[in-house]
Protein backbone atom coordinates (compact mmCIF):
# COMPACT_ATOMS: atom_id res chain seq x y z
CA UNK A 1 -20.55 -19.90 0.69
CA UNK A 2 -16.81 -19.77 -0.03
CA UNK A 3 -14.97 -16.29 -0.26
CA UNK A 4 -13.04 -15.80 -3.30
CA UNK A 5 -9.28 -15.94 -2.84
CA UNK A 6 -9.02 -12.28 -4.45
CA UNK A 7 -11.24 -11.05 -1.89
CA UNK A 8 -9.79 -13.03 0.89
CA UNK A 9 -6.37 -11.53 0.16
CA UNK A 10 -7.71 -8.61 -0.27
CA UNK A 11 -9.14 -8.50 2.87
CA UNK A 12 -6.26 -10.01 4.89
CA UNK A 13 -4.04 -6.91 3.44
CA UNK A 14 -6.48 -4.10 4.48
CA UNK A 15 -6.43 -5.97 7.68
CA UNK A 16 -2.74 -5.80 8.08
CA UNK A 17 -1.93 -2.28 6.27
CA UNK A 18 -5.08 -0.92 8.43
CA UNK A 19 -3.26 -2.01 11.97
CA UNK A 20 -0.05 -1.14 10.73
CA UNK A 21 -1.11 2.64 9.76
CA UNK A 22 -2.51 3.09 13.02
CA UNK A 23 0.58 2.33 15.17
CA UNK A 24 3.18 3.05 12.06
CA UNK A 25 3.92 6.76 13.83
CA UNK A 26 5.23 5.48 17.36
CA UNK A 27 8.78 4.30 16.53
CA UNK A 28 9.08 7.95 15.23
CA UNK A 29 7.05 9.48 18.28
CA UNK A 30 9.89 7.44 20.62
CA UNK A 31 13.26 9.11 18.31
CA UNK A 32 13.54 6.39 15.71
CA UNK A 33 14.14 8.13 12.00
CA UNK A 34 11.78 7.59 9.02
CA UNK A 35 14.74 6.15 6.95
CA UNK A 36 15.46 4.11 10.21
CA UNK A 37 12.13 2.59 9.68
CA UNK A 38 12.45 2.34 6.02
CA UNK A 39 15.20 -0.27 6.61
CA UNK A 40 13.83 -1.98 9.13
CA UNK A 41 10.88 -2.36 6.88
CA UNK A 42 13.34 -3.89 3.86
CA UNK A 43 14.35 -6.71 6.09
CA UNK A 44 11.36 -7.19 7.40
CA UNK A 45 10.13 -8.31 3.99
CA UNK A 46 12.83 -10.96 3.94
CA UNK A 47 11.15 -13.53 6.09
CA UNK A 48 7.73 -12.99 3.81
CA UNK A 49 9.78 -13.86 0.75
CA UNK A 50 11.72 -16.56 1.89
CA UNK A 51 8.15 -18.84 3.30
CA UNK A 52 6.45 -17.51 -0.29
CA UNK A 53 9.65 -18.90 -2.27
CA UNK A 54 9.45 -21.76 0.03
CA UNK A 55 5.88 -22.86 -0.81
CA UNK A 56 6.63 -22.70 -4.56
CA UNK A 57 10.07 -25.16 -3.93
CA UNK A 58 12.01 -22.16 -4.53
CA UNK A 59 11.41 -21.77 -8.50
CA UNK A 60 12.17 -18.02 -8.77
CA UNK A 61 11.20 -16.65 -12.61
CA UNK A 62 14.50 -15.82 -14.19
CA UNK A 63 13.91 -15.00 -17.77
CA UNK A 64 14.10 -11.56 -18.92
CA UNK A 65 10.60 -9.86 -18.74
CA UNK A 66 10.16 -11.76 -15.28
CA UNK A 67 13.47 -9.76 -13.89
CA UNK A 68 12.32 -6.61 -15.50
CA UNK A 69 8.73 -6.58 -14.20
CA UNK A 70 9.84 -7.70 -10.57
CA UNK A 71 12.63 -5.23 -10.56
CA UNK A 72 9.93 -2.27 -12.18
CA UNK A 73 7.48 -3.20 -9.12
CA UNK A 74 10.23 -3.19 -6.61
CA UNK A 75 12.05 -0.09 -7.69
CA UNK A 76 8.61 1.79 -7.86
CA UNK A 77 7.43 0.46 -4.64
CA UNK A 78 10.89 1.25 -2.53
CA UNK A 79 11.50 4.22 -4.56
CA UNK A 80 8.08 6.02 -3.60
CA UNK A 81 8.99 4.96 0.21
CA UNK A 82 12.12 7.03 -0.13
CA UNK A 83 11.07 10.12 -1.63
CA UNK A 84 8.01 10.56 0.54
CA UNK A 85 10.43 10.50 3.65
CA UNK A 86 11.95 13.34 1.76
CA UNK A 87 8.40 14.55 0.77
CA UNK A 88 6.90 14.77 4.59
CA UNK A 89 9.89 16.87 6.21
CA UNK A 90 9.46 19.54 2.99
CA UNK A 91 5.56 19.92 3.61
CA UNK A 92 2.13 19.24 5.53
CA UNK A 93 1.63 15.35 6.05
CA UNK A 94 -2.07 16.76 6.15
CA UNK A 95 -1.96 17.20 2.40
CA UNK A 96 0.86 14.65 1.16
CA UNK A 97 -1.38 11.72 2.14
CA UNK A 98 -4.27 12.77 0.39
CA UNK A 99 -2.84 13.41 -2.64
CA UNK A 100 -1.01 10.01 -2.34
CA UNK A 101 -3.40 8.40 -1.31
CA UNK A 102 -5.11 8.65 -4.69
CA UNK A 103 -2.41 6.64 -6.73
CA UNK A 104 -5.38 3.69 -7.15
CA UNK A 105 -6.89 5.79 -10.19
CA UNK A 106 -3.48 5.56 -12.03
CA UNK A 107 -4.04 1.50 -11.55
CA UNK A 108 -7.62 1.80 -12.78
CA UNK A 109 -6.93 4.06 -15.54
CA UNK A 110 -3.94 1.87 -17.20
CA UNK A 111 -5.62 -1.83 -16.11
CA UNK A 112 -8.70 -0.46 -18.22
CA UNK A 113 -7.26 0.76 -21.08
CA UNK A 114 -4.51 -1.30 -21.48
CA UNK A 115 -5.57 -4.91 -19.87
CA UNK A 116 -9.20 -4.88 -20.69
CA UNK A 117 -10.48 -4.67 -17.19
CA UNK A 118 -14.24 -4.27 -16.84
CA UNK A 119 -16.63 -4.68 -13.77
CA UNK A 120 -20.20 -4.27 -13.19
CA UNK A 121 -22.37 -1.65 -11.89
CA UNK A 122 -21.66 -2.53 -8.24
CA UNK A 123 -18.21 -2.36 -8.94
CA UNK A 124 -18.35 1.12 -10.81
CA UNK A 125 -20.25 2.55 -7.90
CA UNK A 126 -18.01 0.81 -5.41
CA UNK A 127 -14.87 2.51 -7.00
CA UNK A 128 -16.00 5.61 -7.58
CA UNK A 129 -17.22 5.75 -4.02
CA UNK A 130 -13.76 4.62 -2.78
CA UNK A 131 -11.79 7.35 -4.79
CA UNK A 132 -14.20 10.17 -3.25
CA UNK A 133 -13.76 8.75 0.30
CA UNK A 134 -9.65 8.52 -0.33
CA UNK A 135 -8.85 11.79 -0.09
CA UNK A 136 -11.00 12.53 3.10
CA UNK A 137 -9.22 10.69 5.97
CA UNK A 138 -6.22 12.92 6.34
CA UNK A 139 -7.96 15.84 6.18
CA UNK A 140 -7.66 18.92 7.98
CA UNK A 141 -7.80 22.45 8.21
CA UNK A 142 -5.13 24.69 8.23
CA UNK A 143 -5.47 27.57 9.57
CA UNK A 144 -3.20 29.31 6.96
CA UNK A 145 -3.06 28.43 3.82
CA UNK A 146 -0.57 26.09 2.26
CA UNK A 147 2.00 27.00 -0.62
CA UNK A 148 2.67 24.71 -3.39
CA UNK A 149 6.28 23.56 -3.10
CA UNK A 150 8.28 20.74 -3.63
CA UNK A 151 7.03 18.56 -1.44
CA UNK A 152 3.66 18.92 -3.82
CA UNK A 153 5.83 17.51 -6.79
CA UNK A 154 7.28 15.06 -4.95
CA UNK A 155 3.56 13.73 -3.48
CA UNK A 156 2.73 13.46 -6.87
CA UNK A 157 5.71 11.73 -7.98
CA UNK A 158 4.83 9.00 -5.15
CA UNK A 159 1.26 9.20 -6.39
CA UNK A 160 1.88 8.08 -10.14
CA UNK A 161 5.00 5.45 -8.81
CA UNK A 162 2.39 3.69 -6.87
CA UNK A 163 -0.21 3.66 -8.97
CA UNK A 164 1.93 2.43 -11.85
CA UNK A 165 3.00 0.12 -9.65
CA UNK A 166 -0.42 -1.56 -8.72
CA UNK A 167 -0.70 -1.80 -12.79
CA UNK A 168 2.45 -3.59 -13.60
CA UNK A 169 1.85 -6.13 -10.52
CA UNK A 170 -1.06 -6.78 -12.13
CA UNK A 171 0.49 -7.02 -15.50
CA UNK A 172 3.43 -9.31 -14.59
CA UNK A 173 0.96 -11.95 -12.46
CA UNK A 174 -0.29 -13.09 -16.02
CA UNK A 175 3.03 -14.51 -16.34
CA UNK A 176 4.79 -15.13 -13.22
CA UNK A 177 3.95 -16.51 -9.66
CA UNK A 178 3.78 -14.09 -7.14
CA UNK A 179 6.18 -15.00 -4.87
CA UNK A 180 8.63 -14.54 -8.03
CA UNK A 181 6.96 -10.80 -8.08
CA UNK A 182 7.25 -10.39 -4.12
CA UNK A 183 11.19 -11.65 -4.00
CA UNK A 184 11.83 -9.08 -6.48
CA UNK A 185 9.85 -6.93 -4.28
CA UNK A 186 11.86 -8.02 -1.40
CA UNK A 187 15.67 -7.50 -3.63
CA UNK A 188 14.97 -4.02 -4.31
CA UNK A 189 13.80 -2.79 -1.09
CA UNK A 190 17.09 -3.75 0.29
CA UNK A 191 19.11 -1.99 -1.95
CA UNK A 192 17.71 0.94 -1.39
CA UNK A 193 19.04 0.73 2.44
CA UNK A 194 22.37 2.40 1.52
CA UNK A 195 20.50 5.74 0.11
CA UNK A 196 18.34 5.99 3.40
CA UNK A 197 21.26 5.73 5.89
CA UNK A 198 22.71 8.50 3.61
CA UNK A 199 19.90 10.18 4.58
CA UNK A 200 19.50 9.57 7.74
CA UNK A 201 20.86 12.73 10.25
CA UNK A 202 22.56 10.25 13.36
CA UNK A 203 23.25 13.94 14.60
CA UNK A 204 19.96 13.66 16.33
CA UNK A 205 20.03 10.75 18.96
CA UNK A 206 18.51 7.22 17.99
CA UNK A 207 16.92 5.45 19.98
CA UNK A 208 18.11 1.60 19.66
CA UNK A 209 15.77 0.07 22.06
CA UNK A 210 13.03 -1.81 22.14
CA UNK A 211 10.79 1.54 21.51
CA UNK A 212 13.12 2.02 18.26
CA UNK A 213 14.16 -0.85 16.27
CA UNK A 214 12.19 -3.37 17.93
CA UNK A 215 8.66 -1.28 17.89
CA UNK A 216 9.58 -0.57 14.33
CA UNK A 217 10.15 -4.40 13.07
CA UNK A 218 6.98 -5.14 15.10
CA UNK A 219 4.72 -2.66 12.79
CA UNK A 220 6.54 -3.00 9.95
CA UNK A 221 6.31 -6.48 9.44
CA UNK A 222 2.31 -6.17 8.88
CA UNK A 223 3.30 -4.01 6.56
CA UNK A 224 5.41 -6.98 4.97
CA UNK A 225 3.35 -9.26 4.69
CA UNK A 226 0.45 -6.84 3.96
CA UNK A 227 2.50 -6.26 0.53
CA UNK A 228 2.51 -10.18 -0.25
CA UNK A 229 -0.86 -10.81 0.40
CA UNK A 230 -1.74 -7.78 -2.11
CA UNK A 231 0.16 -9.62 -4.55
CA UNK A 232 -1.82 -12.16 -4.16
CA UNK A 233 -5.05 -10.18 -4.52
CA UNK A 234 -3.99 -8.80 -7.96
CA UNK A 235 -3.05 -12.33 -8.73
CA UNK A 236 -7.10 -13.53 -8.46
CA UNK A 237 -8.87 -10.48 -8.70
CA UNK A 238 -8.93 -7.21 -10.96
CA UNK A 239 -6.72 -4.66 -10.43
CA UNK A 240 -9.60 -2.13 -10.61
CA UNK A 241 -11.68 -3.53 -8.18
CA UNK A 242 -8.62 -4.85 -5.50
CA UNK A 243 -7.03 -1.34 -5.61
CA UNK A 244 -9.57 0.98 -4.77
CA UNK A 245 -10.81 -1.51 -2.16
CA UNK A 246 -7.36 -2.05 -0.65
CA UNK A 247 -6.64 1.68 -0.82
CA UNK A 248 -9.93 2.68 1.14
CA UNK A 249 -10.74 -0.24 3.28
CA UNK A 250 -7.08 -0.05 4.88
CA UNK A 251 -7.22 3.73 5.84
CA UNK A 252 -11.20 3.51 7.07
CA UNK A 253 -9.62 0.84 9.81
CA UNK A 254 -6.77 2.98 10.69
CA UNK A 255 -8.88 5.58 11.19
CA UNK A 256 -11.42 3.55 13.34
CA UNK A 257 -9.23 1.88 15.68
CA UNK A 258 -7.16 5.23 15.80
CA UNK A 259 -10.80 6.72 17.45
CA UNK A 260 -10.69 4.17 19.32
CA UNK A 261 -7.13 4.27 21.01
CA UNK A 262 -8.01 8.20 21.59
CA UNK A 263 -11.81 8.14 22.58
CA UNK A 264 -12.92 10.34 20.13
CA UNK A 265 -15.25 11.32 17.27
CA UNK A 266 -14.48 12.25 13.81
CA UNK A 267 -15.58 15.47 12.45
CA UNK A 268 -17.64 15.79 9.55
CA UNK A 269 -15.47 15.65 6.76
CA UNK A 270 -13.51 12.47 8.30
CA UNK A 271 -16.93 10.72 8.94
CA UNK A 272 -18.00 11.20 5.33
CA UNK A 273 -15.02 8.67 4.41
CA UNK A 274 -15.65 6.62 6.56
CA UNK A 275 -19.48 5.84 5.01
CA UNK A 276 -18.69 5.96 2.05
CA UNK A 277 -15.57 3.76 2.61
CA UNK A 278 -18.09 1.44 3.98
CA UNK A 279 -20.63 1.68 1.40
CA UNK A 280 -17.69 0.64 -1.23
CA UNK A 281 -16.54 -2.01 0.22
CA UNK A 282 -19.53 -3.75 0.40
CA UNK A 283 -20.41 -2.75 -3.08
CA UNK A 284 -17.28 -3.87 -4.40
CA UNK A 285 -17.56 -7.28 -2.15
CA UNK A 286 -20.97 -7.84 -3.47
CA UNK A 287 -19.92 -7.42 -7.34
CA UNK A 288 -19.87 -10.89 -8.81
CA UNK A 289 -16.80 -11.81 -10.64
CA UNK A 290 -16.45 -12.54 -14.29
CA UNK A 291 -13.97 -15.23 -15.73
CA UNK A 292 -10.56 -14.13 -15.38
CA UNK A 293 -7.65 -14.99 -17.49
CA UNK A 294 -6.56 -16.51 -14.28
CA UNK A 295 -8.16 -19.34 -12.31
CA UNK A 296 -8.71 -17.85 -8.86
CA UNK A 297 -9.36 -20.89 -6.22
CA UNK A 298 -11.62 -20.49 -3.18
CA UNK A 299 -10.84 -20.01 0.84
């Protein structure tokens, strides 16, 4: 039986954003900056771009709405990077990721009303699954309580850019490829390299080694081509089934092959994700597609 390409890409990206999560924090833990990282990931995302321009003979959409959308989706996507830098040293990671980490209901939400998305009953269950399980990885207890700050609106600003951007990817493959999407993708994330060397404090040493730069490019690039192979995914599938399967199938393997690095056990609120992460993503596997607007081959 042949895998459909949605699911395939699908797939391939909580794959690569899964790995990349799980080893994202060293280049950090060895003294290279979050903004650092940020630009490293921006060119990283040139060599993606360039073999997905390449396979399409290098016909980049030019007209109007194409430039808008792909600049929208780029701006959203780089712009949430840059304020949650900003976002994590003004508050508790612990809580930032969880509330960020539910920016796949904004998708649903706007792909539903506004595109006409539907799925099945596997597919309901599977999503609502995944949004409970979302919220459940980063967990922890404090053992003081936490006061609402800035840093909360900011997590929330990253939560709506993200999830708006899921939506107009979505919206903009009905029209153009998605390697015109990703390039555009790819434009923006570089020019946002000026504001994070702004903000970057080269007070504190850098490290420019291998454990910097070079640890950084060689996590970051999953994370590169993670984001063109979830174009791709929106491109076949439905945005409301992709996202919520993206968002918890990529955290439930960080999770499991960060147990695995430390030889531990979850506790029981971490655990609970992690089933019904599971139970989701086989749900939402299992839920046979209806005809799309799109024709979505087969790998």
């Amino acid at each position: 039986m042949k895998m459909p390409a949605w699911l395939f890409y699908a797939l391939l990206t909580t794959i690569l954003w899964g790995v990349w999560g799980a080893f994202a924090g060293l280049p950090t833990e060895h003294g290279f900056s979050e903004t650092l990282i940020y630009v490293v990931w921006s060119l990283t995302m040139i060599p993606p771009a360039l073999i997905a321009m390449k396979r399409v003979n290098w016909k980049l959409a030019r007209d109007r709405r194409s430039v808008m959308l792909g600049m929208v989706i780029g701006i959203l996507g780089a712009g949430g990077q840059m304020i949650l830098f900003y976002a994590v040293k003004q508050g508790p990671t612990y809580l930032i990721f969880p509330i960020i980490a539910m920016s796949p209901v904004i998708t649903i939400v706007l792909s539903f009303l506004f595109l006409g998305e539907r799925t099945g009953k596997f597919g309901m269950i599977g999503i609502v699954l995944a949004i409970c399980a979302l919220p459940l990885f980063d967990y922890h207890s404090a053992n003081e309580p936490q006061r609402l700050g800035i840093w909360f609106a900011l997590s929330i600003f990253v939560l709506v850019a993200w999830g708006l951007q899921g939506y107009f990817i979505k919206l903009a493959n009905a029209t153009m490829e998605a390697e015109s999407i990703f390039f555009y993708m790819m434009i923006t994330g570089l020019m946002f390299i000026p504001a994070a060397l702004y903000l970057t404090d080269f007070s504190v040493p850098v490290n420019w080694g291998l454990q910097g730069p070079g640890l950084a490019a060689a996590t970051q690039i999953l994370n590169a081509i993670g984001a063109l192979t979830l174009v791709y995914a929106f491109r076949y599938g439905k945005a409301l089934v992709v996202s919520p399967l993206v968002n918890a199938g990529a955290p439930l393997l960080t999770t499991v092959i960060s147990m695995a690095l430390v030889a531990t056990m979850p506790d029981g609120i971490k655990l609970t994700g992690i089933i019904l992460s599971l139970a989701a993503a086989l749900l939402l596997a299992l839920q046979p597609e209806e005809s799309a607007k799109v024709e979505a081959p087969y790998v």
